[in-house]
PDB file of N, CA and C in Angstrom:
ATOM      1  N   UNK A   1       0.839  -1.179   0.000  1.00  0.00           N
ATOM      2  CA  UNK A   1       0.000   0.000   0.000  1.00  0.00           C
ATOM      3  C   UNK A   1       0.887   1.246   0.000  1.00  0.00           C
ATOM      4  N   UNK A   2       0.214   2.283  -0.871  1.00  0.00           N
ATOM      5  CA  UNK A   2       1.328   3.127  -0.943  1.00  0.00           C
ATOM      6  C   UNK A   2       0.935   4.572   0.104  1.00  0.00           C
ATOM      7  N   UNK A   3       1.395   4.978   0.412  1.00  0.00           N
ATOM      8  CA  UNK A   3       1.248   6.310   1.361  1.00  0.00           C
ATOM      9  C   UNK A   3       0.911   7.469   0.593  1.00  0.00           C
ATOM     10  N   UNK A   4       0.365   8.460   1.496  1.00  0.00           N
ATOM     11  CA  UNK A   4       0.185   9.851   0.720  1.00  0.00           C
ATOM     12  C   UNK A   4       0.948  10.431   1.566  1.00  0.00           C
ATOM     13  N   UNK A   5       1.469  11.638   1.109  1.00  0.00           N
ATOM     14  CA  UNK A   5       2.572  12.407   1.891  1.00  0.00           C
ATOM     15  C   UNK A   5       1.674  13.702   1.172  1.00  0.00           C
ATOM     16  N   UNK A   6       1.749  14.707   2.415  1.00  0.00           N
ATOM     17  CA  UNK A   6       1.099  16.175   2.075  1.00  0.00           C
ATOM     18  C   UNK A   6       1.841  16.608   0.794  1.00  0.00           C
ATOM     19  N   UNK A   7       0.796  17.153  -0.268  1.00  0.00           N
ATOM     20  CA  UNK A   7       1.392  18.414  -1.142  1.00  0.00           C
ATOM     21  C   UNK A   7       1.860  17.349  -2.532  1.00  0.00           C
ATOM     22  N   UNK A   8       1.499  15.857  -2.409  1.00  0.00           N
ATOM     23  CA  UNK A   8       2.280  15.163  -3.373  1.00  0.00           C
ATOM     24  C   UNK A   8       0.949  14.650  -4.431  1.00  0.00           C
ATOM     25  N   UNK A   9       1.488  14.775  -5.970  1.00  0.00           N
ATOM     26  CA  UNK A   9       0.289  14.335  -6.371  1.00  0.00           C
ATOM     27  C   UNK A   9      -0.275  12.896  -5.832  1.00  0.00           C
ATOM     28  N   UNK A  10      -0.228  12.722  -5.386  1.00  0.00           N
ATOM     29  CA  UNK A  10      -0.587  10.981  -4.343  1.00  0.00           C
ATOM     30  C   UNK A  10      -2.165  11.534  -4.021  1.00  0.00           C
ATOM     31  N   UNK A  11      -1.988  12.724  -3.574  1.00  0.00           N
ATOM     32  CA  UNK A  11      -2.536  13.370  -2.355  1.00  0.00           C
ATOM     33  C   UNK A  11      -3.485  13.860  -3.102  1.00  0.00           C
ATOM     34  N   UNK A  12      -3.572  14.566  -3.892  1.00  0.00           N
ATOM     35  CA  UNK A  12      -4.146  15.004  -4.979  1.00  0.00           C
ATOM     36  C   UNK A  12      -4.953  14.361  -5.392  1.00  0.00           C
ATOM     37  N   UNK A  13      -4.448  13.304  -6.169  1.00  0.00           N
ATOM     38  CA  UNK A  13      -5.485  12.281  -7.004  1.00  0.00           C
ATOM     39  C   UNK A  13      -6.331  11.497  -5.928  1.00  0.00           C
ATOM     40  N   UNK A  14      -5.820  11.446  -4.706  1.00  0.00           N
ATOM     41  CA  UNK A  14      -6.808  11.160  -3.812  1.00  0.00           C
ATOM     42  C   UNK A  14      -8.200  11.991  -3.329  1.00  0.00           C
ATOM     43  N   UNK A  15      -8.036  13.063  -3.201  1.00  0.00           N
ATOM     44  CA  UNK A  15      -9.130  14.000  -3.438  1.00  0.00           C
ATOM     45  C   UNK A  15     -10.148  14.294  -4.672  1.00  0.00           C
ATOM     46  N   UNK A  16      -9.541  13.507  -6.159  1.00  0.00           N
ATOM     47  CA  UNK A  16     -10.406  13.716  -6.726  1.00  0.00           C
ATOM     48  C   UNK A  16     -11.804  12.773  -6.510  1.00  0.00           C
ATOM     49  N   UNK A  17     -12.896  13.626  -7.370  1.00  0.00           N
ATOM     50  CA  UNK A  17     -14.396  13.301  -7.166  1.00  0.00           C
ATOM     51  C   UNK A  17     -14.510  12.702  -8.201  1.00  0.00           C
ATOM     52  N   UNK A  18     -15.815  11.764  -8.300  1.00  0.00           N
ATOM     53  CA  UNK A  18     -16.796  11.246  -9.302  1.00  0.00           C
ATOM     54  C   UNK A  18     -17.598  12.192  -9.449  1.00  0.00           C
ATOM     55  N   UNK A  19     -18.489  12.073 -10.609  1.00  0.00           N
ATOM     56  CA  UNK A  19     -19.429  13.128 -10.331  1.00  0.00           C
ATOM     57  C   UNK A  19     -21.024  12.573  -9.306  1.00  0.00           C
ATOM     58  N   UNK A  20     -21.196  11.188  -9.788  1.00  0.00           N
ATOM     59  CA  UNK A  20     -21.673  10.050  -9.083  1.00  0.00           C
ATOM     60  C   UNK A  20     -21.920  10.816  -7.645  1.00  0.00           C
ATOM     61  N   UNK A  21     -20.693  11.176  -6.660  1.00  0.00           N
ATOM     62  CA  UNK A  21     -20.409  11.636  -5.868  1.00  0.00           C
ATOM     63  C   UNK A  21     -21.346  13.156  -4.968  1.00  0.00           C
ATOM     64  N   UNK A  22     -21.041  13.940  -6.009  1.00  0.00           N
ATOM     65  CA  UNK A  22     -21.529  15.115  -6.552  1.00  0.00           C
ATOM     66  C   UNK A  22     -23.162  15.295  -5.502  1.00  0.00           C
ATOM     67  N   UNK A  23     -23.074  15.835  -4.496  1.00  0.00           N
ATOM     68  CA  UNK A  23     -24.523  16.456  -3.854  1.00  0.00           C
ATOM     69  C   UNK A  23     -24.576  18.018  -3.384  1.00  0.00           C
ATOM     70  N   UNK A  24     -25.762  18.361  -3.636  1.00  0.00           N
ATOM     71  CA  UNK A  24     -25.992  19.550  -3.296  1.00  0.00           C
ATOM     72  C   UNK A  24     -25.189  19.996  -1.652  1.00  0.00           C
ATOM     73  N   UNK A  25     -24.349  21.220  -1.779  1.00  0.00           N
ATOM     74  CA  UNK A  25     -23.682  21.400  -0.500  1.00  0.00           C
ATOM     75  C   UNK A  25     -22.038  21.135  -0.505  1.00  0.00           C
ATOM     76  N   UNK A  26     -22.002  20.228  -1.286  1.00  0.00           N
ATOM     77  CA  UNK A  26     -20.575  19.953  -1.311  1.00  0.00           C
ATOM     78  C   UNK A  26     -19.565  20.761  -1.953  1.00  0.00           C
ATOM     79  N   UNK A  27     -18.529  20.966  -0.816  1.00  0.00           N
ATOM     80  CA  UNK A  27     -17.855  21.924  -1.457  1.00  0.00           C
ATOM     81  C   UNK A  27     -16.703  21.619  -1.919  1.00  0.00           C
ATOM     82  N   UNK A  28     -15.077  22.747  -2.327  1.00  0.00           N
ATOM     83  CA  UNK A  28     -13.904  21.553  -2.139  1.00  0.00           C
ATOM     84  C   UNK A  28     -13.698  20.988  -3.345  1.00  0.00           C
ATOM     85  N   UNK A  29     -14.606  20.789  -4.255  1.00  0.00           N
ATOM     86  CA  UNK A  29     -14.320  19.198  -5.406  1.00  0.00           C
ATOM     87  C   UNK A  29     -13.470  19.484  -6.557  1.00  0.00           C
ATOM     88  N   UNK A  30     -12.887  18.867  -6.291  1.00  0.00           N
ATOM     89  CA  UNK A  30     -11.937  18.276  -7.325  1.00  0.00           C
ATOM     90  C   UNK A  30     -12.326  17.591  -9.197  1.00  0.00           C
ATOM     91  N   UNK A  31     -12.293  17.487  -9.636  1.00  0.00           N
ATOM     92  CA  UNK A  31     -13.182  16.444 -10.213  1.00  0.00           C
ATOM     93  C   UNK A  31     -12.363  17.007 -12.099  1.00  0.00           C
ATOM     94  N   UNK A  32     -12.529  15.670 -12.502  1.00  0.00           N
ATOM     95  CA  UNK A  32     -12.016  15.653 -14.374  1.00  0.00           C
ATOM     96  C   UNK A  32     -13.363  14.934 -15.051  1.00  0.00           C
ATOM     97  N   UNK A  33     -13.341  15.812 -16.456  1.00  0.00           N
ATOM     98  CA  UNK A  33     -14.562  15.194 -17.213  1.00  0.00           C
ATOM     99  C   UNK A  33     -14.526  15.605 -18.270  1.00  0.00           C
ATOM    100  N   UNK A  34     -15.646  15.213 -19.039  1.00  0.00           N
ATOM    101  CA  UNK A  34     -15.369  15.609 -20.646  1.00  0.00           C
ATOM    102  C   UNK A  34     -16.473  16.880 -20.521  1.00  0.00           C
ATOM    103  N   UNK A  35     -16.640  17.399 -21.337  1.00  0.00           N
ATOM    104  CA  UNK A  35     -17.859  18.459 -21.905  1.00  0.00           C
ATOM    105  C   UNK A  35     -18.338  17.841 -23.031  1.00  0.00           C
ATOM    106  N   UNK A  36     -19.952  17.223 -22.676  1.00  0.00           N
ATOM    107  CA  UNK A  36     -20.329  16.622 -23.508  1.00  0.00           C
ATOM    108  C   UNK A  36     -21.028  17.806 -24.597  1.00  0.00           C
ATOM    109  N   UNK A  37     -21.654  19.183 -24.023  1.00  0.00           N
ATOM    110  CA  UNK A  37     -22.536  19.834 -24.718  1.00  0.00           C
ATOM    111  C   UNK A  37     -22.325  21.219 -24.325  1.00  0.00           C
ATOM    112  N   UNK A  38     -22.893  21.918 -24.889  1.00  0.00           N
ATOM    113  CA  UNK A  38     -22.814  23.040 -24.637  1.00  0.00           C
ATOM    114  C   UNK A  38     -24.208  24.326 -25.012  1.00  0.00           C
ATOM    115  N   UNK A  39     -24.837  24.483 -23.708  1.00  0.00           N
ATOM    116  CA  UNK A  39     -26.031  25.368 -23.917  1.00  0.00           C
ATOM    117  C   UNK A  39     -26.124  26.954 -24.911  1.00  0.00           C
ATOM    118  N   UNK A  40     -26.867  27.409 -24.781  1.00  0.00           N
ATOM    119  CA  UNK A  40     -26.502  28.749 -25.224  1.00  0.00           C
ATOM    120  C   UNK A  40     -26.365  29.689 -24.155  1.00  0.00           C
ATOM    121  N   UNK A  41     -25.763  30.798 -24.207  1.00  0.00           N
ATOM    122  CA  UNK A  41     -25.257  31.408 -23.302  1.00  0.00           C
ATOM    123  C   UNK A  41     -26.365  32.331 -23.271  1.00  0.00           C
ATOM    124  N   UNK A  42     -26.647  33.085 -21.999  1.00  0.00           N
ATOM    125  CA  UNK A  42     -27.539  34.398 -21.967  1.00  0.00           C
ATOM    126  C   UNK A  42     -27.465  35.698 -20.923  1.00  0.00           C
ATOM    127  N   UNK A  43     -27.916  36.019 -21.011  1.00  0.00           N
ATOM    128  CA  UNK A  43     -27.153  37.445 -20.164  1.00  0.00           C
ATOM    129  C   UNK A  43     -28.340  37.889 -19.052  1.00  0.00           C
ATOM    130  N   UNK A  44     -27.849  37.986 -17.939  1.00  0.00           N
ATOM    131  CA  UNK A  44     -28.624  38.511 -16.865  1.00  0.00           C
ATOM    132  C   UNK A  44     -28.083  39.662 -15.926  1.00  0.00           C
ATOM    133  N   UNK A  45     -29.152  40.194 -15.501  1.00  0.00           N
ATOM    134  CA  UNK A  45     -28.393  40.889 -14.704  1.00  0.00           C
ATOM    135  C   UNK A  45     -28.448  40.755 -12.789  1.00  0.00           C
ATOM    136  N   UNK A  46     -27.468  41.276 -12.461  1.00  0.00           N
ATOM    137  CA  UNK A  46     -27.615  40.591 -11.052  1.00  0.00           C
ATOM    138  C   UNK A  46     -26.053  41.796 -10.530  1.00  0.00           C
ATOM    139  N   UNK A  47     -26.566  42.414  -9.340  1.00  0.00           N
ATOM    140  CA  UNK A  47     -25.867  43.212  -8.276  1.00  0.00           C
ATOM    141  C   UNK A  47     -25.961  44.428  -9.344  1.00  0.00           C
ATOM    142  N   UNK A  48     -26.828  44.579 -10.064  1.00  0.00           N
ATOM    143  CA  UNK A  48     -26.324  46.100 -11.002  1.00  0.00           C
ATOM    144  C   UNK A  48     -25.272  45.964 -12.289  1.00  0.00           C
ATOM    145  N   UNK A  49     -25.446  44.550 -12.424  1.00  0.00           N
ATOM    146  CA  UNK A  49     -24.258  44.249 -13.813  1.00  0.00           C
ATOM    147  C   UNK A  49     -24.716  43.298 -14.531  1.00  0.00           C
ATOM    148  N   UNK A  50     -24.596  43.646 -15.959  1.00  0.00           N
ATOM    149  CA  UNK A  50     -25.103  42.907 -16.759  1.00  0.00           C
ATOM    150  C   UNK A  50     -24.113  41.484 -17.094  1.00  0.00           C
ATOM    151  N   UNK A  51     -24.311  40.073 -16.998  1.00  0.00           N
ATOM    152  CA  UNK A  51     -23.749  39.122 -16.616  1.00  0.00           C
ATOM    153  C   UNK A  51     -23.662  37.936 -17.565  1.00  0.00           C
ATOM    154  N   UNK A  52     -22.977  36.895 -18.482  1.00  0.00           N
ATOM    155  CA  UNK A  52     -23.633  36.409 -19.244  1.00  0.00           C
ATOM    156  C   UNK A  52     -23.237  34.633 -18.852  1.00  0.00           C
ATOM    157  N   UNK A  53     -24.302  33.926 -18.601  1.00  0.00           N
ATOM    158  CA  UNK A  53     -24.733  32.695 -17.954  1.00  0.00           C
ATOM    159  C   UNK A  53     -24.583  31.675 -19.162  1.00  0.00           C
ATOM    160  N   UNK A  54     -23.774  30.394 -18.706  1.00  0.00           N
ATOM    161  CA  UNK A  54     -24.078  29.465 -19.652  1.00  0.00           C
ATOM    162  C   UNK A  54     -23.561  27.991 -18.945  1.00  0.00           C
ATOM    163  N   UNK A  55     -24.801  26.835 -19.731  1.00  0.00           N
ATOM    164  CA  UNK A  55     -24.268  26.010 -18.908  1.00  0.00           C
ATOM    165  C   UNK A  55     -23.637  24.692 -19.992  1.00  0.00           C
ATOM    166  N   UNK A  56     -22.882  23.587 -19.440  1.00  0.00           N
ATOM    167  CA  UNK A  56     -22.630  23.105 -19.593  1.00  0.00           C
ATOM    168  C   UNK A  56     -22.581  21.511 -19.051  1.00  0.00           C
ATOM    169  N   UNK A  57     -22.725  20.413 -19.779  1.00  0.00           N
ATOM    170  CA  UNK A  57     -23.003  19.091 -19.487  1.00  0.00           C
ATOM    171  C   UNK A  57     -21.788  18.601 -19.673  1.00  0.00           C
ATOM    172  N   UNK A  58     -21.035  17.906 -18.530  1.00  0.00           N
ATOM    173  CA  UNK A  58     -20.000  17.260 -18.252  1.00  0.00           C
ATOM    174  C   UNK A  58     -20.194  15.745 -17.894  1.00  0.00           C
ATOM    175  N   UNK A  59     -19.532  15.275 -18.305  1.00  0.00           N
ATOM    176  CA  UNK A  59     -19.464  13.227 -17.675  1.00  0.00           C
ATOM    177  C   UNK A  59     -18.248  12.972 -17.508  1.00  0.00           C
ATOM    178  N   UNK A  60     -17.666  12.190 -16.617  1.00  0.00           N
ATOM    179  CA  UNK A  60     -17.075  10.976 -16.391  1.00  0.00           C
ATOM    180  C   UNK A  60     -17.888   9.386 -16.629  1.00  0.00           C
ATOM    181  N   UNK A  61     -16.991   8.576 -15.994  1.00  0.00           N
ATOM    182  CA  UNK A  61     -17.714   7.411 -16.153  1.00  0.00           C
ATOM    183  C   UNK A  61     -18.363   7.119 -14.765  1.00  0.00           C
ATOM    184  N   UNK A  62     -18.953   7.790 -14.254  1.00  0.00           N
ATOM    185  CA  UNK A  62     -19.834   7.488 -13.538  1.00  0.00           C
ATOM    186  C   UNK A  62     -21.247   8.376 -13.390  1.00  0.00           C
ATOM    187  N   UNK A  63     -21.360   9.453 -14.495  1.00  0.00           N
ATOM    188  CA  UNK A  63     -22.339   9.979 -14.471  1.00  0.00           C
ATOM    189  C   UNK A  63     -22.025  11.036 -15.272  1.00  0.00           C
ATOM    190  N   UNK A  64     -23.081  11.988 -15.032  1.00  0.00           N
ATOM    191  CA  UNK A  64     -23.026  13.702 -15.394  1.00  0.00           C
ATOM    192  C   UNK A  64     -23.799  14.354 -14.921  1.00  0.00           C
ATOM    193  N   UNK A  65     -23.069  15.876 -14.927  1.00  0.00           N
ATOM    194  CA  UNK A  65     -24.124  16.938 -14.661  1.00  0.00           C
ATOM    195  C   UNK A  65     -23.882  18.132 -14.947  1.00  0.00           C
ATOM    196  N   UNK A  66     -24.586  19.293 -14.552  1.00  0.00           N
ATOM    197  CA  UNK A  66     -24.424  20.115 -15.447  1.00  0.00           C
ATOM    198  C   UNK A  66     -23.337  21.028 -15.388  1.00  0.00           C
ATOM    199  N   UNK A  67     -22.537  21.701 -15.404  1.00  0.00           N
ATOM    200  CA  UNK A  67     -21.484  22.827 -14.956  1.00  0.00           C
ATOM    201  C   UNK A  67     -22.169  24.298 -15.431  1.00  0.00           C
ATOM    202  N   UNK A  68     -22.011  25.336 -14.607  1.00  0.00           N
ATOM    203  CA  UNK A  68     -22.360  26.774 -14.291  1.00  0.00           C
ATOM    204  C   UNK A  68     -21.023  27.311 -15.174  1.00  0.00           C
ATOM    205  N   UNK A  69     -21.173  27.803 -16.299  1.00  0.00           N
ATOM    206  CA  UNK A  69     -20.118  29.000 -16.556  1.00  0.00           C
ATOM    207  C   UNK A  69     -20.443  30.612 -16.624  1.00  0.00           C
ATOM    208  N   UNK A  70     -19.525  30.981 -15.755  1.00  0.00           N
ATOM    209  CA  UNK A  70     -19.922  32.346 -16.259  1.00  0.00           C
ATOM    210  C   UNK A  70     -18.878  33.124 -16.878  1.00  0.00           C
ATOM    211  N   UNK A  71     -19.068  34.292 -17.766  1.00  0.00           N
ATOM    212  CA  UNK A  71     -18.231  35.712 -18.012  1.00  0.00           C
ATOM    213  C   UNK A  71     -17.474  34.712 -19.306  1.00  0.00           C
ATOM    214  N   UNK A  72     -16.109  34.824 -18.704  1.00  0.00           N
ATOM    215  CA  UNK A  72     -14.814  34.307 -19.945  1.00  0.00           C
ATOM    216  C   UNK A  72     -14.973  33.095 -19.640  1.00  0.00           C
ATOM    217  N   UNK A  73     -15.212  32.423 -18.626  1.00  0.00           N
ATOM    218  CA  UNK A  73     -15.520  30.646 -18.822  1.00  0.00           C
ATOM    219  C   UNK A  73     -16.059  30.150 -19.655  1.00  0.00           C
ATOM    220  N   UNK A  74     -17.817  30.597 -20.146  1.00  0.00           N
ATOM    221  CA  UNK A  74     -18.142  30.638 -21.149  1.00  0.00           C
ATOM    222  C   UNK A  74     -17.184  29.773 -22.570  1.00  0.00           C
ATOM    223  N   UNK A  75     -16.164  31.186 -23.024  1.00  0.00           N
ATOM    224  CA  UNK A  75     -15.411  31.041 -23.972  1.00  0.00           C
ATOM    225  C   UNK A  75     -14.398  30.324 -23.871  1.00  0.00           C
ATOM    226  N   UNK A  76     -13.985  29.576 -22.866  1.00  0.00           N
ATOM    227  CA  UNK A  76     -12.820  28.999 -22.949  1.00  0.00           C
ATOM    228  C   UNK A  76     -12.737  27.419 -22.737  1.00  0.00           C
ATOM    229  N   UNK A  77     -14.281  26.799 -23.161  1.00  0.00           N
ATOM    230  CA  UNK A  77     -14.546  25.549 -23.394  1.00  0.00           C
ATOM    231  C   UNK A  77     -14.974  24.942 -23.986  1.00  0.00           C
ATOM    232  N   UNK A  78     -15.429  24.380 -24.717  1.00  0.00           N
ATOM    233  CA  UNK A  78     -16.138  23.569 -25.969  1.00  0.00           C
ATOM    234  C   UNK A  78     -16.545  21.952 -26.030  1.00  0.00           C
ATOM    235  N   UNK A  79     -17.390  21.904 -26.286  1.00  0.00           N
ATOM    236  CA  UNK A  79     -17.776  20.545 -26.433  1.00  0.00           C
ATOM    237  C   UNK A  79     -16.346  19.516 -27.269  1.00  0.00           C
ATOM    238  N   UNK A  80     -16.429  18.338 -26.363  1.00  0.00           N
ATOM    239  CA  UNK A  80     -15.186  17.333 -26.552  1.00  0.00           C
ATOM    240  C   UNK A  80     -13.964  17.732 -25.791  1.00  0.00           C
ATOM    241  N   UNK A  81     -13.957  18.856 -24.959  1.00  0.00           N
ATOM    242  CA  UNK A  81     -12.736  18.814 -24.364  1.00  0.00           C
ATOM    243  C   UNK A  81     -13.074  18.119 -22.764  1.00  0.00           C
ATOM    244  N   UNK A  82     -11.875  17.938 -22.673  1.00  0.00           N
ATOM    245  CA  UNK A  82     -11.053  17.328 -21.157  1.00  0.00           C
ATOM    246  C   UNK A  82     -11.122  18.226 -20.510  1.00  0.00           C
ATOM    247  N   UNK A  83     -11.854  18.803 -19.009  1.00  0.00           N
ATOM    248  CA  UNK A  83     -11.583  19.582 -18.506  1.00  0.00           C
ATOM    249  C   UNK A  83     -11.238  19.127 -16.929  1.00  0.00           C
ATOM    250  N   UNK A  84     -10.394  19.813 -15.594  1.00  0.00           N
ATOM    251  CA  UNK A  84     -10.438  19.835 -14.227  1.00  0.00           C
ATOM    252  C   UNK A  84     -10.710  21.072 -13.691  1.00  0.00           C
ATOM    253  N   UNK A  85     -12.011  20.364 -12.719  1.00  0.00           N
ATOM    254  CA  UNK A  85     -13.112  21.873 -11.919  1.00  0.00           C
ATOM    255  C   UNK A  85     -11.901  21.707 -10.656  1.00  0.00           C
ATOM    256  N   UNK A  86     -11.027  22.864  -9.871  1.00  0.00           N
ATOM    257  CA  UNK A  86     -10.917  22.396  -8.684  1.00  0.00           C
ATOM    258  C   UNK A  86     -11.376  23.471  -7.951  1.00  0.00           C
ATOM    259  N   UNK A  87     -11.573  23.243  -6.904  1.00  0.00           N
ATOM    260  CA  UNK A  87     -12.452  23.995  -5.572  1.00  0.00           C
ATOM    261  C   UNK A  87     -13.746  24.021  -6.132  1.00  0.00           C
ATOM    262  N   UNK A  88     -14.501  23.368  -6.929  1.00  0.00           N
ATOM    263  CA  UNK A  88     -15.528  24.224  -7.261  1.00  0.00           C
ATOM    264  C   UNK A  88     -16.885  23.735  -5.945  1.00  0.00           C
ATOM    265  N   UNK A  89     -18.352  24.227  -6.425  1.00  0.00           N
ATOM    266  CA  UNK A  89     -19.095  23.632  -5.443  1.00  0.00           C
ATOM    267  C   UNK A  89     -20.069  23.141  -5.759  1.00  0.00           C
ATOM    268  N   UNK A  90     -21.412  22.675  -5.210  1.00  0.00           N
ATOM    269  CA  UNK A  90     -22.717  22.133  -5.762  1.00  0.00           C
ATOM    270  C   UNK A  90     -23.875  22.650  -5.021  1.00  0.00           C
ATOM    271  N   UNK A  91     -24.614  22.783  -5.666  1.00  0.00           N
ATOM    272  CA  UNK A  91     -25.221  23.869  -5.552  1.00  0.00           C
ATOM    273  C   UNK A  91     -26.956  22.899  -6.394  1.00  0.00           C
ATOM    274  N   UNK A  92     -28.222  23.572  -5.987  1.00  0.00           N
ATOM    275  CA  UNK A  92     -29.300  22.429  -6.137  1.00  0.00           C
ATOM    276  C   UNK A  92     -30.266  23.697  -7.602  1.00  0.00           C
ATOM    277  N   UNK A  93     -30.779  23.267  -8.659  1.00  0.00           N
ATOM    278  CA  UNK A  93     -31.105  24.563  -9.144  1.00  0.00           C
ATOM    279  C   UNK A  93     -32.598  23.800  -9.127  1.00  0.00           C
ATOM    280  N   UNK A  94     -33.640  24.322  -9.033  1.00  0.00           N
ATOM    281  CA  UNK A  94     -34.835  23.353  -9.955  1.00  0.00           C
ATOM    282  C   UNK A  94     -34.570  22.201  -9.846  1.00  0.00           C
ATOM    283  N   UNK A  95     -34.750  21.585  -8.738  1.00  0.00           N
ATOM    284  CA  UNK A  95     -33.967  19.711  -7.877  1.00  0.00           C
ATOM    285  C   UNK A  95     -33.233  19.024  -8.914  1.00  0.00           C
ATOM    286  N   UNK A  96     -32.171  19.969  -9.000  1.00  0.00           N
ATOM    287  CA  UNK A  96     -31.206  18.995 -10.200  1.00  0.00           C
ATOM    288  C   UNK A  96     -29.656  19.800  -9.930  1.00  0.00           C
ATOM    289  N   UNK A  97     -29.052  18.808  -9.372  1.00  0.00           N
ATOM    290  CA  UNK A  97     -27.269  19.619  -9.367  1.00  0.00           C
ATOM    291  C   UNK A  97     -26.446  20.188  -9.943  1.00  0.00           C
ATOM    292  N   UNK A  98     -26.331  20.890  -9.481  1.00  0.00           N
ATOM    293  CA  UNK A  98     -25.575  21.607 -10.694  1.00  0.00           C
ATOM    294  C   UNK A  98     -23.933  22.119  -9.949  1.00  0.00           C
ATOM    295  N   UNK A  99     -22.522  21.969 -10.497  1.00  0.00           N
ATOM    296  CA  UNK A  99     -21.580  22.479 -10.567  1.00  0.00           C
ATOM    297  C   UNK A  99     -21.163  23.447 -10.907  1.00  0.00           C
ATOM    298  N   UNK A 100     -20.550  24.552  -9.831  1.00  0.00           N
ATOM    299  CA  UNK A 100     -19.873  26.026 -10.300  1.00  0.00           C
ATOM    300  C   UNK A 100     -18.621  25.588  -9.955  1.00  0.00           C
ATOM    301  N   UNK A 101     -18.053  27.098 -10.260  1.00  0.00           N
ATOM    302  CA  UNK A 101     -16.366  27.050  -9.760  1.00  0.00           C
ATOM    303  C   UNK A 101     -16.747  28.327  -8.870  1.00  0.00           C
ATOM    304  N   UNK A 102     -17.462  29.495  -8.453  1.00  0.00           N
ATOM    305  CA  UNK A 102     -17.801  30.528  -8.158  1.00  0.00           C
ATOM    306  C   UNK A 102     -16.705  31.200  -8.100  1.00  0.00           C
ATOM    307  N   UNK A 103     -16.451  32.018  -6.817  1.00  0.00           N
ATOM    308  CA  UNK A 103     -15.468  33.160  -7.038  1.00  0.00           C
ATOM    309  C   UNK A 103     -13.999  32.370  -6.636  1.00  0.00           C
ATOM    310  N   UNK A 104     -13.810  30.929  -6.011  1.00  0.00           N
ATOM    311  CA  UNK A 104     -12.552  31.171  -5.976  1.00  0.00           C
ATOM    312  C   UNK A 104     -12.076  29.577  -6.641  1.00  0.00           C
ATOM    313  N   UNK A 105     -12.745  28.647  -7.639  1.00  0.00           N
ATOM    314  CA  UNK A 105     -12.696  28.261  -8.443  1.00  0.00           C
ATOM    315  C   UNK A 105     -11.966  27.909  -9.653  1.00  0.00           C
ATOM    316  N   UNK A 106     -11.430  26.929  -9.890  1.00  0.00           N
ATOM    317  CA  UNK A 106     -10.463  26.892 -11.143  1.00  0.00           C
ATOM    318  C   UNK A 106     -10.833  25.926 -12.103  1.00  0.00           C
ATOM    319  N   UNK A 107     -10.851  26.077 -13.673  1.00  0.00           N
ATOM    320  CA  UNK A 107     -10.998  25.260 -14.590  1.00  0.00           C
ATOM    321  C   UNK A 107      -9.714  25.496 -14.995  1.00  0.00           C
ATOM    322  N   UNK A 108      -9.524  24.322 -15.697  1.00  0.00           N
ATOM    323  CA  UNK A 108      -8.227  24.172 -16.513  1.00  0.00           C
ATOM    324  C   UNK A 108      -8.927  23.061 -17.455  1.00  0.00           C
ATOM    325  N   UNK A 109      -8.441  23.254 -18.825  1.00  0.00           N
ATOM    326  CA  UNK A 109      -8.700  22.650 -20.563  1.00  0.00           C
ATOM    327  C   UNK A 109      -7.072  21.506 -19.930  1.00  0.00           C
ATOM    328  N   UNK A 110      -7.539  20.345 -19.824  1.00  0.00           N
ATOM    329  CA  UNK A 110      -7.098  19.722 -20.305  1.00  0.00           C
ATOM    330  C   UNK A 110      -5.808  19.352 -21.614  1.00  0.00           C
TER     331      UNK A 110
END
């Protein structure tokens, strides 16, 4: 059996998520997947700023769901890519889960 030692990818890949996993509340997640689709984007406004919303359908092999992009996220993903959400959170919209990265959040393209 092999050990995890702080700060080592050991440690890392141990924290990643399924999406399977994935419940409203959970924060923290880690998680790799494909982008199966991609919605149309639309613009709202919210705190006095006009904002533009779009979502996205992600899988692994244990499921899918939807991912929250906002602003330049939006543009910097496309259907068929490899992507990793880290910190992001889950969040319940219309009883169906949904994944952000919110404000302190990271995607990375694969």
């Amino acid at each position: 059996m092999k050990s995890k030692k702080a700060g080592t990818a050991l440690e890392k890949e141990g924290n990643m998520m399924k999406i399977s996993e994935l419940k409203p509340g959970t924060g923290s997640v880690t998680i790799e997947a494909e982008v199966v689709s991609m919605d149309s984007e639309r613009e709202i406004n919210k705190y006095g700023r006009k904002l533009r919303v779009g979502n996205a359908t992600i899988k692994d092999d244990s499921g899918s769901v939807t991912l929250v992009l906002w602003n330049d996220q939006i543009d910097s993903v496309k259907a068929g890519d490899k992507i990793k959400i880290e910190n992001g959170y889950v969040n319940e919209w219309q009883g169906a889960s949904q994944l952000t990265l919110g404000k302190f959040g990271k995607l990375t393209v694969l």
